[in-house]
C-alpha atoms as a PDB file:
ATOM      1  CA  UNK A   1       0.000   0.000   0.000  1.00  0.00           C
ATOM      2  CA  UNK A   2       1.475   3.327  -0.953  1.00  0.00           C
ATOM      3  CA  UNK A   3       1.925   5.758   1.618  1.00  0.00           C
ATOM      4  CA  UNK A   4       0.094   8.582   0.605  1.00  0.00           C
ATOM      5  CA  UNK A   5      -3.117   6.144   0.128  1.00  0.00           C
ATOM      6  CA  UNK A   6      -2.486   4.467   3.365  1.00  0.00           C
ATOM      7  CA  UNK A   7      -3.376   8.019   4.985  1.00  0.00           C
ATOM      8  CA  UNK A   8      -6.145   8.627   3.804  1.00  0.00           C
ATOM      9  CA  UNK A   9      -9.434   9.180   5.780  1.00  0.00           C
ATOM     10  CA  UNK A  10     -11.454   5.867   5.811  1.00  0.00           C
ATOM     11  CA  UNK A  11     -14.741   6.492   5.558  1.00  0.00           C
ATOM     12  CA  UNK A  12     -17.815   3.705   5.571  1.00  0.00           C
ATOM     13  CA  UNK A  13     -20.809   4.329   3.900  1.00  0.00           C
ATOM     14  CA  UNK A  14     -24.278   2.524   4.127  1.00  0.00           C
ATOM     15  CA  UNK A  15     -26.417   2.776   0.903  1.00  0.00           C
ATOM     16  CA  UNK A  16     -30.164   2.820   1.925  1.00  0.00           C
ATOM     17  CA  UNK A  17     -31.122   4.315  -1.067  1.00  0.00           C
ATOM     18  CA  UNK A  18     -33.216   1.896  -3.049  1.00  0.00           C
ATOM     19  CA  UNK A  19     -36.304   1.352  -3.581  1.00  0.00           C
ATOM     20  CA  UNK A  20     -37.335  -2.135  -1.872  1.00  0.00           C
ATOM     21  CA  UNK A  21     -39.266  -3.527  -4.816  1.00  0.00           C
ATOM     22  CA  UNK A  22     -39.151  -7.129  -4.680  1.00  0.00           C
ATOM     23  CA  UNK A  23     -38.831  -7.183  -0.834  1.00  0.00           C
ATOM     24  CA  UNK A  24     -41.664  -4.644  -0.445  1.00  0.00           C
ATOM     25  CA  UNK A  25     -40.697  -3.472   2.377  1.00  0.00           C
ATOM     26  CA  UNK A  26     -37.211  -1.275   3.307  1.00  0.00           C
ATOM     27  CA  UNK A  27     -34.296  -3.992   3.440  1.00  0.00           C
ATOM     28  CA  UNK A  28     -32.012  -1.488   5.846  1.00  0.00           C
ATOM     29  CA  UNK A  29     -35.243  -2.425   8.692  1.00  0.00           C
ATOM     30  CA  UNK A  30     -35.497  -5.992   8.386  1.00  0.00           C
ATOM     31  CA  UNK A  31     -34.782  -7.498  11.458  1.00  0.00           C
ATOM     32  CA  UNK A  32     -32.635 -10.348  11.495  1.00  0.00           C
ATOM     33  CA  UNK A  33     -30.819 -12.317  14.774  1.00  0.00           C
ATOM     34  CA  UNK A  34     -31.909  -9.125  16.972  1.00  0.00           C
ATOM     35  CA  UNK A  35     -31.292  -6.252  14.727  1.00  0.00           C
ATOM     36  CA  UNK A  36     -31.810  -4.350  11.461  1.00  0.00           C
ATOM     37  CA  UNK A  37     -29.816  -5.399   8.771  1.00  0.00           C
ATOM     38  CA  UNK A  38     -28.301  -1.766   8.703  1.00  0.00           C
ATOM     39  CA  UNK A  39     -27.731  -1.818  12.322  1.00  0.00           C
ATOM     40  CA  UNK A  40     -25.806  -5.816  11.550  1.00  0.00           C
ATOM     41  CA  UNK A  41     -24.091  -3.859   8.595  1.00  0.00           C
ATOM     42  CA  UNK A  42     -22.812  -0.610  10.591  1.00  0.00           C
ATOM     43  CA  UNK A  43     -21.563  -2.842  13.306  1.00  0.00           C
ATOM     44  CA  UNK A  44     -19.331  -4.355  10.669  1.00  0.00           C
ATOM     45  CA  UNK A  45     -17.933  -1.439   9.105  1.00  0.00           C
ATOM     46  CA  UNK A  46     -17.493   0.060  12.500  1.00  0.00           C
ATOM     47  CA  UNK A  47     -14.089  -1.263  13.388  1.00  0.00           C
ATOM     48  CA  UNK A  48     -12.224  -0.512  10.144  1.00  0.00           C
ATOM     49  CA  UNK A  49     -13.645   3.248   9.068  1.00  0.00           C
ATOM     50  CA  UNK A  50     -13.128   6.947  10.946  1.00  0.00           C
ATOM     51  CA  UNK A  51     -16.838   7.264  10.570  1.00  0.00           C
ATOM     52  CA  UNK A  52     -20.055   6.073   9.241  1.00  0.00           C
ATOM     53  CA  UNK A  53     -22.355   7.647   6.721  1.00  0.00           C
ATOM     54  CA  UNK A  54     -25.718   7.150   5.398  1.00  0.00           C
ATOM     55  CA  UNK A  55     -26.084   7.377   2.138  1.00  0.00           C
ATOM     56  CA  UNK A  56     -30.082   8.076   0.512  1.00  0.00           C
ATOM     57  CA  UNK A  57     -33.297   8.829   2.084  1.00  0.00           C
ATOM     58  CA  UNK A  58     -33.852   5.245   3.403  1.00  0.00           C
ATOM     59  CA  UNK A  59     -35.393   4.361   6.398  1.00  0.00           C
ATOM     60  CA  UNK A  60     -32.702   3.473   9.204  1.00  0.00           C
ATOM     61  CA  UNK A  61     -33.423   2.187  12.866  1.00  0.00           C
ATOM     62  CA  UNK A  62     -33.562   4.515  15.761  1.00  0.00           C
ATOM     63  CA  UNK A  63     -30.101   3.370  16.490  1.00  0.00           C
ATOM     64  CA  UNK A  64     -28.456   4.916  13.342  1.00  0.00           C
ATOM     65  CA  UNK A  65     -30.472   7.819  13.510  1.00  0.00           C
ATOM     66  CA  UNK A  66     -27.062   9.801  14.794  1.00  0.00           C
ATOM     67  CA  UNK A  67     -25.288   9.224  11.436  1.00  0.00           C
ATOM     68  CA  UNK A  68     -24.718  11.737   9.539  1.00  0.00           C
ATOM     69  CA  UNK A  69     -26.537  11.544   6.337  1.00  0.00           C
ATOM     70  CA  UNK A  70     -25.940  12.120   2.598  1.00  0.00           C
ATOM     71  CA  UNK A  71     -28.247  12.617  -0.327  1.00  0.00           C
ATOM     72  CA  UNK A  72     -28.083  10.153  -3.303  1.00  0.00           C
ATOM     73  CA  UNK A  73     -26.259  12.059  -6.640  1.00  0.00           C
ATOM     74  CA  UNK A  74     -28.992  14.096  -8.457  1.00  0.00           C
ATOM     75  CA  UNK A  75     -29.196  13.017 -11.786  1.00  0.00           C
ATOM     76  CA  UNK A  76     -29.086   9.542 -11.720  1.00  0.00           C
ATOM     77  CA  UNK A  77     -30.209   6.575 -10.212  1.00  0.00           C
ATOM     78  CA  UNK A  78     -29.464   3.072  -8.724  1.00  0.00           C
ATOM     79  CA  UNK A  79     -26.492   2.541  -6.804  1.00  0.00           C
ATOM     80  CA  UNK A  80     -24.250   4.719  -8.945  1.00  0.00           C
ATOM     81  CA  UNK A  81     -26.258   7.707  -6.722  1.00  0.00           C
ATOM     82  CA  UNK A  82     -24.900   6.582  -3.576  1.00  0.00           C
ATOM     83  CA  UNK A  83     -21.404   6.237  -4.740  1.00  0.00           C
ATOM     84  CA  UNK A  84     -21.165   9.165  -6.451  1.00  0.00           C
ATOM     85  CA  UNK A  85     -22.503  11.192  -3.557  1.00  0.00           C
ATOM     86  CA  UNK A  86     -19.582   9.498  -1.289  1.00  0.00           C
ATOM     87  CA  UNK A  87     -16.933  10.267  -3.216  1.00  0.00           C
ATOM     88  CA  UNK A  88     -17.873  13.589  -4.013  1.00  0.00           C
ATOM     89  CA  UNK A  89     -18.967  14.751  -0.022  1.00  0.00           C
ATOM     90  CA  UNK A  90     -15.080  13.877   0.293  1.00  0.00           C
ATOM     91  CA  UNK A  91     -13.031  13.637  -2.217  1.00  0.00           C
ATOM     92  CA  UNK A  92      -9.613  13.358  -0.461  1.00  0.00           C
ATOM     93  CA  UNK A  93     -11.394  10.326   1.427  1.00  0.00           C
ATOM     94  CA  UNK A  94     -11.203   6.503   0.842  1.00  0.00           C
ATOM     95  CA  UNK A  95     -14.875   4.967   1.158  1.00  0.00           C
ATOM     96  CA  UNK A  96     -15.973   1.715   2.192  1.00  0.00           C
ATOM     97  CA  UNK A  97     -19.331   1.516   0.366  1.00  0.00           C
ATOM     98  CA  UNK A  98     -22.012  -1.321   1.916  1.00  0.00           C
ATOM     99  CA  UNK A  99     -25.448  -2.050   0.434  1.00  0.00           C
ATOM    100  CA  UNK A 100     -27.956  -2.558   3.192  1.00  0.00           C
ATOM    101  CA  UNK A 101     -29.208  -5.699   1.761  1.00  0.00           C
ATOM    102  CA  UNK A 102     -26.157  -7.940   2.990  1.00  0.00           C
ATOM    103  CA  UNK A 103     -27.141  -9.087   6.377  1.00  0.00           C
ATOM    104  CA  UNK A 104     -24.262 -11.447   6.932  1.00  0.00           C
ATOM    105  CA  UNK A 105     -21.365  -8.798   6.419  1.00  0.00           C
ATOM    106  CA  UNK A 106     -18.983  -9.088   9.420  1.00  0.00           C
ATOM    107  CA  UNK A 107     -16.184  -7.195  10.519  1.00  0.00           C
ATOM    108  CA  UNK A 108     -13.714  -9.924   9.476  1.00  0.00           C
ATOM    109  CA  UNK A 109     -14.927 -10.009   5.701  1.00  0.00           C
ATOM    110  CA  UNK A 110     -14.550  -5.912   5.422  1.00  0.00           C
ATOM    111  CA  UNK A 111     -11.088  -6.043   7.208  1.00  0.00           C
ATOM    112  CA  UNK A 112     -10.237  -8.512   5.023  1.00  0.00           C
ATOM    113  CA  UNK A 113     -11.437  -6.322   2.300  1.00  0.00           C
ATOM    114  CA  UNK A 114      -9.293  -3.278   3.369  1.00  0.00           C
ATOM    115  CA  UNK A 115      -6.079  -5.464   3.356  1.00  0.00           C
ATOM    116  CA  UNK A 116      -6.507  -5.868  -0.211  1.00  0.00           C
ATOM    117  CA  UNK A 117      -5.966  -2.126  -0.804  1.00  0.00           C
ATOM    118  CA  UNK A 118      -2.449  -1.865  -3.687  1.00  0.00           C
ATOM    119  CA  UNK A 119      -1.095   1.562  -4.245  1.00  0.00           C
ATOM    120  CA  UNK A 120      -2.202   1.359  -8.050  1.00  0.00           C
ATOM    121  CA  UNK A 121      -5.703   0.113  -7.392  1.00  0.00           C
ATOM    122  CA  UNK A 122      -8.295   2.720  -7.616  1.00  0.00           C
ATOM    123  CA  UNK A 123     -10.957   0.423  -6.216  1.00  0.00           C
ATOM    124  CA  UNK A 124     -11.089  -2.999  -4.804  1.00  0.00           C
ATOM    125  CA  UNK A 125     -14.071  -5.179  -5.948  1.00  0.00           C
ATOM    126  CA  UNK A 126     -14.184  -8.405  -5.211  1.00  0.00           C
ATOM    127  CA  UNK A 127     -15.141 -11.723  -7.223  1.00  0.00           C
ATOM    128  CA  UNK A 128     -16.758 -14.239  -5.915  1.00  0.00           C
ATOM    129  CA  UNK A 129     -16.465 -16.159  -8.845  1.00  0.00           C
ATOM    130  CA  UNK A 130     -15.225 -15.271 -12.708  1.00  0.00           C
ATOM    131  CA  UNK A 131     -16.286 -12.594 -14.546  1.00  0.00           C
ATOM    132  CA  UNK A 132     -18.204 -10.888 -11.772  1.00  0.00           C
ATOM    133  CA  UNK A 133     -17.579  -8.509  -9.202  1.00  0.00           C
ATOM    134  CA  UNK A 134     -19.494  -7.066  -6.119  1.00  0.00           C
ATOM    135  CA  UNK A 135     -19.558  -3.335  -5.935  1.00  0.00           C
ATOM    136  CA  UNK A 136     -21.816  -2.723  -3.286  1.00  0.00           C
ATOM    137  CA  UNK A 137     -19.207  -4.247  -0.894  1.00  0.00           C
ATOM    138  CA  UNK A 138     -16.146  -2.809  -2.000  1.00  0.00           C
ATOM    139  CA  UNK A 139     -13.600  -0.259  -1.354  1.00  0.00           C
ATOM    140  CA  UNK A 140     -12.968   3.018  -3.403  1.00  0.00           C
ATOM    141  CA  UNK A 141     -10.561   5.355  -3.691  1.00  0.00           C
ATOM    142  CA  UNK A 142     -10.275   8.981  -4.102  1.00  0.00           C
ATOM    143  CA  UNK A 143      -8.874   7.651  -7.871  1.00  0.00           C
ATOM    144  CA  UNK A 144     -12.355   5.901  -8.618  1.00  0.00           C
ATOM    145  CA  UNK A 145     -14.784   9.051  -8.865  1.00  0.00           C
ATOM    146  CA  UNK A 146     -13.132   9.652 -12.229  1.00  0.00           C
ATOM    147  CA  UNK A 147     -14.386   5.927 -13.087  1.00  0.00           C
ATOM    148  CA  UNK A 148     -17.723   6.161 -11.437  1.00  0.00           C
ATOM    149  CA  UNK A 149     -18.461   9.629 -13.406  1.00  0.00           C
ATOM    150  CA  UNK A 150     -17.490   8.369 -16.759  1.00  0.00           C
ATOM    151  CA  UNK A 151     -19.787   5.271 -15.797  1.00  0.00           C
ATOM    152  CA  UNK A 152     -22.846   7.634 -14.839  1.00  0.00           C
ATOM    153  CA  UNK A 153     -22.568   8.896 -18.180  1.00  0.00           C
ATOM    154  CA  UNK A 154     -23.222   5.742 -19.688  1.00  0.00           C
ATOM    155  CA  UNK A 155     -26.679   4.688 -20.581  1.00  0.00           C
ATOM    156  CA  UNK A 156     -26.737   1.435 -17.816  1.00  0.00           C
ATOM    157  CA  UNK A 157     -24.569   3.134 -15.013  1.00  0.00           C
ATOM    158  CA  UNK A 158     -24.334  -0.486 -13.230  1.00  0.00           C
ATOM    159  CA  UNK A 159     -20.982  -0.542 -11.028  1.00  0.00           C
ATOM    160  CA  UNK A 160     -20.173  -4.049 -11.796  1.00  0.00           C
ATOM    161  CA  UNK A 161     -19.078  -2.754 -15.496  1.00  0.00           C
ATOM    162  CA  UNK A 162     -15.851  -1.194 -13.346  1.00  0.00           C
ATOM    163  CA  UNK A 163     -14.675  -4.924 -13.820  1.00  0.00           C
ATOM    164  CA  UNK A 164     -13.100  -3.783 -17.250  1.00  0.00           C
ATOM    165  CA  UNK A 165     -11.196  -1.119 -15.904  1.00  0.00           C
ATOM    166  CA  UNK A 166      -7.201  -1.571 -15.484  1.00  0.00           C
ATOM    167  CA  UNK A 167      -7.478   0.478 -12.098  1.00  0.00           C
ATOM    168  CA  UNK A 168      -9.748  -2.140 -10.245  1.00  0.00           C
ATOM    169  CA  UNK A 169      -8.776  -5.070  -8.385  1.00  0.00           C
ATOM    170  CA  UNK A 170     -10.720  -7.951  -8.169  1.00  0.00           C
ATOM    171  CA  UNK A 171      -9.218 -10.324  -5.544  1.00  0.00           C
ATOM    172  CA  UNK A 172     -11.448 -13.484  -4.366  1.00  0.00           C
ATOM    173  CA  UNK A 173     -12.514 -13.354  -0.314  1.00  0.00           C
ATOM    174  CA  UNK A 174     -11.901 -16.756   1.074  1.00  0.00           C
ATOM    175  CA  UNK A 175     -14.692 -19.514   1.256  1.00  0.00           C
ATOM    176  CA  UNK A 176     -15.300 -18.224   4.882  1.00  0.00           C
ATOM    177  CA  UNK A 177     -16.086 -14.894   4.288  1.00  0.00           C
ATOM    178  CA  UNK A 178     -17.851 -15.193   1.021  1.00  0.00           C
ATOM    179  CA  UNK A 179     -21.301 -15.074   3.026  1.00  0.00           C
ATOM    180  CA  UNK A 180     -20.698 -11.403   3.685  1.00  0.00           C
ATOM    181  CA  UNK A 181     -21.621 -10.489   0.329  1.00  0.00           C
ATOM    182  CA  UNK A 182     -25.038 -12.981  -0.076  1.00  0.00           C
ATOM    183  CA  UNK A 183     -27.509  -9.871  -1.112  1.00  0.00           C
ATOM    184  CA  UNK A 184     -30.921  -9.916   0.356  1.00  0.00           C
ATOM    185  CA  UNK A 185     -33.547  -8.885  -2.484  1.00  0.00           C
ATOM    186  CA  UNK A 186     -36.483 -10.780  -1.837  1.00  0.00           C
ATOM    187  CA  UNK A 187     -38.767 -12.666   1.307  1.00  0.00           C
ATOM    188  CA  UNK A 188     -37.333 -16.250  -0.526  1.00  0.00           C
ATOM    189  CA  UNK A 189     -33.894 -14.855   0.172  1.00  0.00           C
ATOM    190  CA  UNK A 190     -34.410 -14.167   3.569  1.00  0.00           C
ATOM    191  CA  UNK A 191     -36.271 -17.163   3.956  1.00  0.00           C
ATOM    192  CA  UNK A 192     -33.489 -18.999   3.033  1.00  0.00           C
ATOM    193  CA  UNK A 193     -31.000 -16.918   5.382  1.00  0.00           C
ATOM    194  CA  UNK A 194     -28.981 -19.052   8.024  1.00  0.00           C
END
């Protein structure tokens, strides 16, 4: 890790942002093993960032309520919003960017995440298996706004097309921490939670 990048503020966001659709209900309030899956996915983060933010006009439990907030980037939609407004509420800040839909993040997965942080690497990505990455628990750098503006332009601003860029990194978590990035979209999903 170069030295100048190893300095930088840490931050962790929490994208509550979306719209619920197939759940029907807002994923950041679903309780699961005694709290709300934003609550299980701030708890992770906590250890490894300076602070937490939360990032849309999502619903959050009571207990987050003291976050600071950020509005989603006008002009587009999805979770491109939410990154964009990170990195640009900061932009000398590294973010740690978690979707509230992945209930069995733990604070081992995302410090395993921030050890994969190169110098070079504008973002960190991982892949759970090839040809795909998972953006919505990833790390970005100060580097990757550049990326994720050129990618809002697009006409499907998805952050999984980052994959073809030469200033990603997309290592593969080991079989033990793979859980952590098991999105929750539906009621069969969490049915079929642990």
């Amino acid at each position: 890790m170069g030295r100048g990048a190893s300095r930088r503020r840490l931050m962790g966001g929490l994208l509550v942002g979306g719209s619920s659709e197939r759940m029907g209900r807002p994923k950041a309030l679903i309780q699961y093993r005694g709290s709300s899956f934003a609550e299980r996915i701030a708890a992770a983060l906590a250890p490894h960032v300076e602070e937490i933010r939360i990032i849309g006009e999502g619903e959050v439990a009571p207990a987050l309520a003291g976050h600071a907030r950020i509005a989603d980037a006008p002009g587009t939609r999805g979770p491109i919003a939410g990154l964009l407004a990170a990195l640009r509420s900061n932009r000398g800040a590294s973010w740690l960017i978690a979707a509230c839909d992945l209930p069995l993040v733990s604070a081992e997965a995302v410090g395993w995440l921030v050890a994969q942080r190169r110098a070079d690497a504008w973002a960190v990505l991982p892949s759970l298996s090839p040809g795909t990455v998972e953006p919505l628990l990833a790390l970005y750098e100060p580097e990757a706004l550049a990326l994720l503006e050129d990618l809002a332009r697009t006409e499907k601003p998805a952050p999984s097309a980052l994959a073809g860029s030469r200033h990603v990194v997309f290592p593969t978590p080991p079989r033990a921490l793979a859980p952590a990035w098991r999105n929750v979209n539906t009621g069969e999903d969490l049915d079929a939670l642990p």
